[in-house]
C-alpha atoms as a PDB file:
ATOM      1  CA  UNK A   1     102.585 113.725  44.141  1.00  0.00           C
ATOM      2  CA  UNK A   2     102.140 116.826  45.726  1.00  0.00           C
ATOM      3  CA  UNK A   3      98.271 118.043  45.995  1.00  0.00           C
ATOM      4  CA  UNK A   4      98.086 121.681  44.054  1.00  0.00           C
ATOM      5  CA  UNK A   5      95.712 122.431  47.081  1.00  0.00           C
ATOM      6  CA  UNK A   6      96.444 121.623  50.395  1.00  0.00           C
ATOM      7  CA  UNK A   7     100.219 121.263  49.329  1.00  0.00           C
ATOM      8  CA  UNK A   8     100.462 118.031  50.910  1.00  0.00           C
ATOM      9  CA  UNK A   9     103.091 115.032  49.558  1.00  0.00           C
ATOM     10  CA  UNK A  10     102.191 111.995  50.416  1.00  0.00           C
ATOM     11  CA  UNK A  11     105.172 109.401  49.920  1.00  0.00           C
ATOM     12  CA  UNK A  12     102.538 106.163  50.519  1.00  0.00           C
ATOM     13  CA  UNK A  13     103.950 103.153  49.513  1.00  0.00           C
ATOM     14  CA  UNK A  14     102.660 102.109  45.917  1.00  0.00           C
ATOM     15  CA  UNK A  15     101.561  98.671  44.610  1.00  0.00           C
ATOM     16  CA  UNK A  16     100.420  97.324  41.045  1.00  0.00           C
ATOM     17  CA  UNK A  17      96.728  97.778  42.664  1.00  0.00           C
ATOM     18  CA  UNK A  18      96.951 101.622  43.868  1.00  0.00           C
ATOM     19  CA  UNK A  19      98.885 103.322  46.802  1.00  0.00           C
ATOM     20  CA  UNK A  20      98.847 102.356  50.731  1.00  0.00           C
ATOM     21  CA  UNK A  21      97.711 104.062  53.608  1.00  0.00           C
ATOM     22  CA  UNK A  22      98.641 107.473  53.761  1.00  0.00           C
ATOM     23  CA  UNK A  23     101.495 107.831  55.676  1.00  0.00           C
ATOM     24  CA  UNK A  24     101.988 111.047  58.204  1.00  0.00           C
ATOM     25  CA  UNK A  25      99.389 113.242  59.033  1.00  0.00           C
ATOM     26  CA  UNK A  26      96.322 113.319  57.059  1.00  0.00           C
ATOM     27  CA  UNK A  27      95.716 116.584  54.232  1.00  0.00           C
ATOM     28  CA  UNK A  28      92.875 119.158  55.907  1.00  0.00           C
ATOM     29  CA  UNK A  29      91.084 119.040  53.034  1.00  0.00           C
ATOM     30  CA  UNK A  30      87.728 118.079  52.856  1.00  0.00           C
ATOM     31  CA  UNK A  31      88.087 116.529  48.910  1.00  0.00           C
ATOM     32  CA  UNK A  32      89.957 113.928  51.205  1.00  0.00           C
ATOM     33  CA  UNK A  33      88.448 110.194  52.195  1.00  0.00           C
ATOM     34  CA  UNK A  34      88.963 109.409  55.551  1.00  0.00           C
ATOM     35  CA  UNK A  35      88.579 105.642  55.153  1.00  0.00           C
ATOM     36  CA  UNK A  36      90.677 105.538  51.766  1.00  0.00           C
ATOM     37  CA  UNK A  37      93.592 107.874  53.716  1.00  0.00           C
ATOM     38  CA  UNK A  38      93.535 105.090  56.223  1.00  0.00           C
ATOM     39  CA  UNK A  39      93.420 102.064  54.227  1.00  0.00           C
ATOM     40  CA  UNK A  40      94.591 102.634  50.751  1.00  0.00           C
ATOM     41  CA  UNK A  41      93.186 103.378  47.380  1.00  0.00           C
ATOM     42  CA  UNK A  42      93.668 100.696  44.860  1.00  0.00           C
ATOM     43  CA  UNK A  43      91.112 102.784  42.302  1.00  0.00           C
ATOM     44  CA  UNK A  44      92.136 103.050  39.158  1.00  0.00           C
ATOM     45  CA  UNK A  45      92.504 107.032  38.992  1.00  0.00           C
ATOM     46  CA  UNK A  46      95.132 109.459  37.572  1.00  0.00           C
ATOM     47  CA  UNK A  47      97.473 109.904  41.088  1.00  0.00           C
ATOM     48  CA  UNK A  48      95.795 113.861  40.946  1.00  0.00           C
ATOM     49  CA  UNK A  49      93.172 111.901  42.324  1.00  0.00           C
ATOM     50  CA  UNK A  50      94.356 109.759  44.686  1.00  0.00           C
ATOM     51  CA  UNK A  51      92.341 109.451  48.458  1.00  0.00           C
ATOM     52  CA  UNK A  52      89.668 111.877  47.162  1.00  0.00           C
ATOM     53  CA  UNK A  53      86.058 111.359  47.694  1.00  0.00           C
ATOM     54  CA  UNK A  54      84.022 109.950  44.710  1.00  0.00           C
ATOM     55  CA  UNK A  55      81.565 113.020  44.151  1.00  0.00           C
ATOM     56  CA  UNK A  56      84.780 115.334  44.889  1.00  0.00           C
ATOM     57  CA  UNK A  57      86.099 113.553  41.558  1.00  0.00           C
ATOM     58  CA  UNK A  58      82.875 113.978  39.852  1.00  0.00           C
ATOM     59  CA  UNK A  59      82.823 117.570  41.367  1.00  0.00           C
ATOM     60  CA  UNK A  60      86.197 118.319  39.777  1.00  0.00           C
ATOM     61  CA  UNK A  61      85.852 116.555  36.291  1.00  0.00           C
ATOM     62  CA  UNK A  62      82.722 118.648  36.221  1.00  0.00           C
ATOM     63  CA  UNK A  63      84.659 121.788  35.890  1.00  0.00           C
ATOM     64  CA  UNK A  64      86.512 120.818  32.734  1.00  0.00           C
ATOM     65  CA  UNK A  65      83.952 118.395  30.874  1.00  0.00           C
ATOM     66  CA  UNK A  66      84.615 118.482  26.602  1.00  0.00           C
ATOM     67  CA  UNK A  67      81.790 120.003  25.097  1.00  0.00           C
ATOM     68  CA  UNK A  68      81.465 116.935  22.492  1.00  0.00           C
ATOM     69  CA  UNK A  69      78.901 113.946  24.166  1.00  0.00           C
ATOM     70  CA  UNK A  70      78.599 110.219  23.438  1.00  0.00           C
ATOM     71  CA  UNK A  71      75.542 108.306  22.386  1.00  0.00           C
ATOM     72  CA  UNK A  72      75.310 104.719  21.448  1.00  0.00           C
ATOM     73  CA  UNK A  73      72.167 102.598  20.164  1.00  0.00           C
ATOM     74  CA  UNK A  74      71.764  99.740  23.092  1.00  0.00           C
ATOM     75  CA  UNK A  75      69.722  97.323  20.681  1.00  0.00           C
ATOM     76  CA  UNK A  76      71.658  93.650  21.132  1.00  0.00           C
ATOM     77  CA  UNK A  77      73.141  94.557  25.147  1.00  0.00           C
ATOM     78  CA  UNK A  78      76.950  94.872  23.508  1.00  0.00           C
ATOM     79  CA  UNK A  79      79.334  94.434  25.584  1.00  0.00           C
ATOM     80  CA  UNK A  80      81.569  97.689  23.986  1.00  0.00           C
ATOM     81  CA  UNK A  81      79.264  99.833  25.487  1.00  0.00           C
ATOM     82  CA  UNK A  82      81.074  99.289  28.492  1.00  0.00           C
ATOM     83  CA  UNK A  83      84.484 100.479  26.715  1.00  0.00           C
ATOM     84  CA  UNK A  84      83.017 103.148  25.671  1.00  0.00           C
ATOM     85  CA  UNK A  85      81.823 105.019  28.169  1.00  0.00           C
ATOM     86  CA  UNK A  86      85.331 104.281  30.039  1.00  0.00           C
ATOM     87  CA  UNK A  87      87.483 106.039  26.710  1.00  0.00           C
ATOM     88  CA  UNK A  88      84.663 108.830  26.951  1.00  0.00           C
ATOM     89  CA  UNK A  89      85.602 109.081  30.750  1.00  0.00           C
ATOM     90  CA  UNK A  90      89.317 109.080  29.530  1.00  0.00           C
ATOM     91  CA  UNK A  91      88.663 112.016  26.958  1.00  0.00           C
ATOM     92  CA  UNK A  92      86.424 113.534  29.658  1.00  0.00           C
ATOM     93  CA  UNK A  93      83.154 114.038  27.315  1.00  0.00           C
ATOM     94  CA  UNK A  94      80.167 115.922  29.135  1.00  0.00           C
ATOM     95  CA  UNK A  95      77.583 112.911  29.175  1.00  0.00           C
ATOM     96  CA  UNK A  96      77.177 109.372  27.885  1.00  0.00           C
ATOM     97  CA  UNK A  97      73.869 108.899  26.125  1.00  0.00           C
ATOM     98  CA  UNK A  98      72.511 105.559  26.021  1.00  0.00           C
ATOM     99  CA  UNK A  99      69.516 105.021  23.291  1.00  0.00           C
ATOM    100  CA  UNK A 100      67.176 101.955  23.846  1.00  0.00           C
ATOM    101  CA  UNK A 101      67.562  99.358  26.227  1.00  0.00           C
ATOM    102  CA  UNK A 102      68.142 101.035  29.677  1.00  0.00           C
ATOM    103  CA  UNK A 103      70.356  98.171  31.170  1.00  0.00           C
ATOM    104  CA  UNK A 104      73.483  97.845  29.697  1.00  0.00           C
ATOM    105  CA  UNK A 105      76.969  95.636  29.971  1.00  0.00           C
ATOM    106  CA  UNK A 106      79.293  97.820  33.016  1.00  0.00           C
ATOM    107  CA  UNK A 107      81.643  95.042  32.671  1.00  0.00           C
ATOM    108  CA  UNK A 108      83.967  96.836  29.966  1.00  0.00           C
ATOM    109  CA  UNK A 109      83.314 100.394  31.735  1.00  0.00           C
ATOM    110  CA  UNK A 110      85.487  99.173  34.476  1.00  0.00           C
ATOM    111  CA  UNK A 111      83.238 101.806  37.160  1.00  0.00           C
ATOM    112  CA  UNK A 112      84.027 104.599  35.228  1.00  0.00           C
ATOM    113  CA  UNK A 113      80.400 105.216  35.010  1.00  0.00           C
ATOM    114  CA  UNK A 114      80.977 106.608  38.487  1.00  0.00           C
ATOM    115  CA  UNK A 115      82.455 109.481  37.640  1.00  0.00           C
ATOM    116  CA  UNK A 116      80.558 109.746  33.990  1.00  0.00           C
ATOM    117  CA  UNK A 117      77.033 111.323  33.334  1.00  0.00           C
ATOM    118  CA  UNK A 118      75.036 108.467  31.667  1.00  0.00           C
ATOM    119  CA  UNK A 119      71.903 109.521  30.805  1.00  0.00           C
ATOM    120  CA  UNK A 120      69.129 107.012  28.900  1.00  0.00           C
ATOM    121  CA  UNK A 121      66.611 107.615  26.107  1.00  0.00           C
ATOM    122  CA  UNK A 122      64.177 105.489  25.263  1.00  0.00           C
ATOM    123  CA  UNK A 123      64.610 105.170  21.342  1.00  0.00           C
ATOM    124  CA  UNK A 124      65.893 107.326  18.404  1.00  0.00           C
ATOM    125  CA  UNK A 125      63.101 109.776  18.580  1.00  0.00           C
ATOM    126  CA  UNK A 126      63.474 110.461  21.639  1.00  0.00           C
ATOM    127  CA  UNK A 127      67.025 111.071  21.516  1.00  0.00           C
ATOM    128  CA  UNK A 128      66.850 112.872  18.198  1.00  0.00           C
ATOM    129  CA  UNK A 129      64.191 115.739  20.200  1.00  0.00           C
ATOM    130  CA  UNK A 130      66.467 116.446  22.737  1.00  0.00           C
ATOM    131  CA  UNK A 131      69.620 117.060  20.600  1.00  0.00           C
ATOM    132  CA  UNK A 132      67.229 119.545  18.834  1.00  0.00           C
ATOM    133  CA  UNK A 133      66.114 120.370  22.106  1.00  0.00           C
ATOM    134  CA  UNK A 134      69.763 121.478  23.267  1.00  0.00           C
ATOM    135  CA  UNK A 135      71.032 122.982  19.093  1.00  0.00           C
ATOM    136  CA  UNK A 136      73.946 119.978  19.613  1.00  0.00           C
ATOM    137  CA  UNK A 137      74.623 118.371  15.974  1.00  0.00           C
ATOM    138  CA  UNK A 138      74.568 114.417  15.466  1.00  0.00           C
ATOM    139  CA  UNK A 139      77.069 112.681  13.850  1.00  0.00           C
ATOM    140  CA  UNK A 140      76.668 109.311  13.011  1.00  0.00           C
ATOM    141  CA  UNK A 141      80.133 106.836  13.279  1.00  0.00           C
ATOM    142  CA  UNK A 142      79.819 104.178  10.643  1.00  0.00           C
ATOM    143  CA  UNK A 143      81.469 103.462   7.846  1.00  0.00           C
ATOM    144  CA  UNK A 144      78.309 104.024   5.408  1.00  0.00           C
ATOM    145  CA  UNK A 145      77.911 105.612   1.511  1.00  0.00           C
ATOM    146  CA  UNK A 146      77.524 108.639   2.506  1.00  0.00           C
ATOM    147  CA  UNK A 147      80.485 109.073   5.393  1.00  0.00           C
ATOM    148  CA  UNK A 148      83.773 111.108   5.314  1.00  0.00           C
ATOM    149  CA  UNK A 149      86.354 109.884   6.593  1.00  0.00           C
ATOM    150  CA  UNK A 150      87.276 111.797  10.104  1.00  0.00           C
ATOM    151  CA  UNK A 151      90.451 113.180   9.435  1.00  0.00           C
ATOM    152  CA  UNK A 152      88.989 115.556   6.791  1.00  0.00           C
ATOM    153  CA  UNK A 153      85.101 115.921   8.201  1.00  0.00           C
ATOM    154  CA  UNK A 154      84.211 118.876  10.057  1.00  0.00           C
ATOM    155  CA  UNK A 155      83.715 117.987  13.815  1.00  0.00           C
ATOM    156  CA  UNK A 156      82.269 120.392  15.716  1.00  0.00           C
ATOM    157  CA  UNK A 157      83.541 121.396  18.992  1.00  0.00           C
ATOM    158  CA  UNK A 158      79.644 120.891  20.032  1.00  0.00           C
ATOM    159  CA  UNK A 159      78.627 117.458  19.018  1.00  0.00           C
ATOM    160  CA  UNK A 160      77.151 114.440  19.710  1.00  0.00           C
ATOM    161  CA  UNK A 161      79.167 111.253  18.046  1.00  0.00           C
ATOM    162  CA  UNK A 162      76.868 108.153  17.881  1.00  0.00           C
ATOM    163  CA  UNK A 163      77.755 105.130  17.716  1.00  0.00           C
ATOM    164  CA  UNK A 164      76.287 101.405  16.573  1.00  0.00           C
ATOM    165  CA  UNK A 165      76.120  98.160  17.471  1.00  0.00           C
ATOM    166  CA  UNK A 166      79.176  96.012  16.769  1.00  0.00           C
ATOM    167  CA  UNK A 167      78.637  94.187  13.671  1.00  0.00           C
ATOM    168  CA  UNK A 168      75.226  95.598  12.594  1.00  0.00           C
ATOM    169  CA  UNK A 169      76.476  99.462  13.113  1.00  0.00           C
ATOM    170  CA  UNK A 170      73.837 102.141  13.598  1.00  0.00           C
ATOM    171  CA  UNK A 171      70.022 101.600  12.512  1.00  0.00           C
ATOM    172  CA  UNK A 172      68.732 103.435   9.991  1.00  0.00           C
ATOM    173  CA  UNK A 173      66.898 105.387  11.964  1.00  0.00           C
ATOM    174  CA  UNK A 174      69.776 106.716  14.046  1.00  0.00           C
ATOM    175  CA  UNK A 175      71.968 107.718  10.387  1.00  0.00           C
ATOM    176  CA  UNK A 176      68.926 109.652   9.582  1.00  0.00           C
ATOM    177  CA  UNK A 177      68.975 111.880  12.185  1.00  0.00           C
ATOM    178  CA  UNK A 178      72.310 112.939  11.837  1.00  0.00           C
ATOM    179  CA  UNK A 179      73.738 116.270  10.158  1.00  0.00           C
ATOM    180  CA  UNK A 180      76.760 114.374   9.815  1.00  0.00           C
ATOM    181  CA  UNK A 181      78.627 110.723   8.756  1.00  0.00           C
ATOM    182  CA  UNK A 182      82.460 110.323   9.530  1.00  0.00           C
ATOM    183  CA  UNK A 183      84.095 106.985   9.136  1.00  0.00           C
ATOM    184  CA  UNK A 184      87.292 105.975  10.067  1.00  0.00           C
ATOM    185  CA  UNK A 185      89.807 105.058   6.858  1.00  0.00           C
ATOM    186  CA  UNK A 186      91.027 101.134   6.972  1.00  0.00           C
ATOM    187  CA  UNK A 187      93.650  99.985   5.260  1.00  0.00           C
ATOM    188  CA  UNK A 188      93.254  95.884   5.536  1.00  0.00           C
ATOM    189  CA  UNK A 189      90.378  93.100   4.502  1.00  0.00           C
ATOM    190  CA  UNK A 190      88.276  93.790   7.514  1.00  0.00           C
ATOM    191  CA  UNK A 191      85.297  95.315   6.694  1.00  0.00           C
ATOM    192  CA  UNK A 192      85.349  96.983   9.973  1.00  0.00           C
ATOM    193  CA  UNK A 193      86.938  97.911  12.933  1.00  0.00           C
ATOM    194  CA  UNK A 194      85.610  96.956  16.999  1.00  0.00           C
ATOM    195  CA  UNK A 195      83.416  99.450  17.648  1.00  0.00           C
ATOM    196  CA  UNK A 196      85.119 100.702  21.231  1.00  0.00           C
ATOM    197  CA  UNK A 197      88.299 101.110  19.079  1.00  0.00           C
ATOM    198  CA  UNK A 198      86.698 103.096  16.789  1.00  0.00           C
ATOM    199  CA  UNK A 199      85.081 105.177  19.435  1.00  0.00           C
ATOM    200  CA  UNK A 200      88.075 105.656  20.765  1.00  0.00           C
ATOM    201  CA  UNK A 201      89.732 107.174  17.809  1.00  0.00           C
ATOM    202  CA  UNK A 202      87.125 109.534  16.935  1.00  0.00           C
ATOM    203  CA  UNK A 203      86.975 110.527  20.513  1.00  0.00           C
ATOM    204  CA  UNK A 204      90.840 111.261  20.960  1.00  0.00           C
ATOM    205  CA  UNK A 205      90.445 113.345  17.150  1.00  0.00           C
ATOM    206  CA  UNK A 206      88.053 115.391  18.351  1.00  0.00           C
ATOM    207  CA  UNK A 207      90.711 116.293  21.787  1.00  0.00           C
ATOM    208  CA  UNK A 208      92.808 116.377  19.028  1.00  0.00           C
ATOM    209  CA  UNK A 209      91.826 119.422  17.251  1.00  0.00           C
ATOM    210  CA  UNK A 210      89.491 121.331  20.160  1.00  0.00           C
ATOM    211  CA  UNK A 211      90.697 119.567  24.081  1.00  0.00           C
ATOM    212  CA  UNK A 212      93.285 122.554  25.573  1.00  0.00           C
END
C-alpha cells in the first residue's frame, strides 16, 4: 500500500477490523492522523485511505464527485435511506438530498454520511425549485405506467435520481416533477424490488455508461 504522495509503505499488521499502528516512522504528510498512525484505523475505507484525516477524505472525494445526485422522499423514517446514501458514497455521487423529514435512519449508512454531502429540503416543492434552480433533470425511480426501464432510458450524465419509500414508492407529487421515469425490469412474482437494491443498480448504471 504505498501512498502515491508521500511514497510511504506502510507494512501495519492487518485485522478483519482495519490495520494496526503504523509501524516505522510516521508519513510527513499532513493528510495523515496522528492518533489513527498511532493506534490503528479499523474504518471501513478503501486502503488509499487508510490513517488519513476525515475532512482530508472528504477533501479528496471532493475532487472527483459524479455529476449525477441522490434524492429520496423521507415520509415513513425508512430505514434504506441509510443504504442509500452509503451505495451513493460507494458510486461517489456529488450530494445526497433528503426531501421531508429532516431526521433520518444512519443505521444502514454505516457513517458514510461523513464523507457524503447530505443536504435536506423541506418537501417536494422545495426540492423541485432548486433542481430548476441549478438546470439538473429529475428522474423519478419507480416502477410506474409511465417508466422505461433503465437499461434503454436516457440518463443524463447531470441528474438527480429520486427515490421512494419502500413499499409505497414515490408520492405523486415527487413523479410529477420529474422529466423522467426509469424502472428497473423484474423477472419474478415480486411486485418490487428493496428500494436500496434498486438504488443501487441505477446508481452503478449510471457509472456504468458516464464514471471514467
Amino acid at each position: 500500500m504505498t501512498d502515491p504522495l508521500s511514497g510511504a509503505e506502510p507494512t501495519p499488521e492487518r485485522s478483519t477490523h482495519g490495520v494496526g499502528p503504523w509501524p516505522g516512522p510516521w508519513p510527513e504528510d499532513e493528510r495523515y492522523d496522528p492518533e489513527l498512525l498511532e493506534h490503528g484505523d479499523s474504518r471501513n475505507v478503501v486502503d488509499r485511505y487508510r490513517y488519513w484525516r476525515m475532512e482530508a477524505i472528504v477533501a479528496d472525494l471532493d475532487g472527483r464527485r459524479h455529476p449525477f445526485h441522490v434524492a429520496i422522499e423521507n415520509w415513513q423514517h425508512d430505514m434504506n435511506i441509510g443504504s442509500i446514501v452509503r451505495s451513493a458514497n460507494a458510486f461517489l455521487a456529488e450530494t445526497v438530498h433528503i426531501i421531508g423529514r429532516r431526521r433520518w435512519n444512519r443505521r444502514g449508512a454505516m457513517v458514510t454520511d461523513r464523507y457524503q454531502h447530505v443536504v435536506h429540503h423541506e418537501d417536494v416543492a422545495g426540492f423541485r425549485a432548486w433542481a430548476a434552480g441549478e438546470g439538473i433533470p429529475i428522474i423519478a425511480v419507480d416502477n410506474v405506467g409511465a417508466a422505461v426501464p433503465v437499461d434503454r432510458a436516457e440518463l443524463p450524465r447531470r441528474c438527480v435520481l429520486l427515490f421512494g419509500q419502500e413499499g409505497p414508492g414515490l408520492t405523486d407529487e415527487a413523479l410529477a416533477a420529474a422529466s423522467g421515469h426509469i424502472e428497473i425490469t423484474q423477472y419474478g412474482s415480486t411486485r418490487s424490488i428493496n428500494a436500496s437494491a434498486a438504488a443501487a443498480i441505477v446508481m452503478y448504471e449510471w457509472c456504468r455508461r458516464h464514471a471514467g
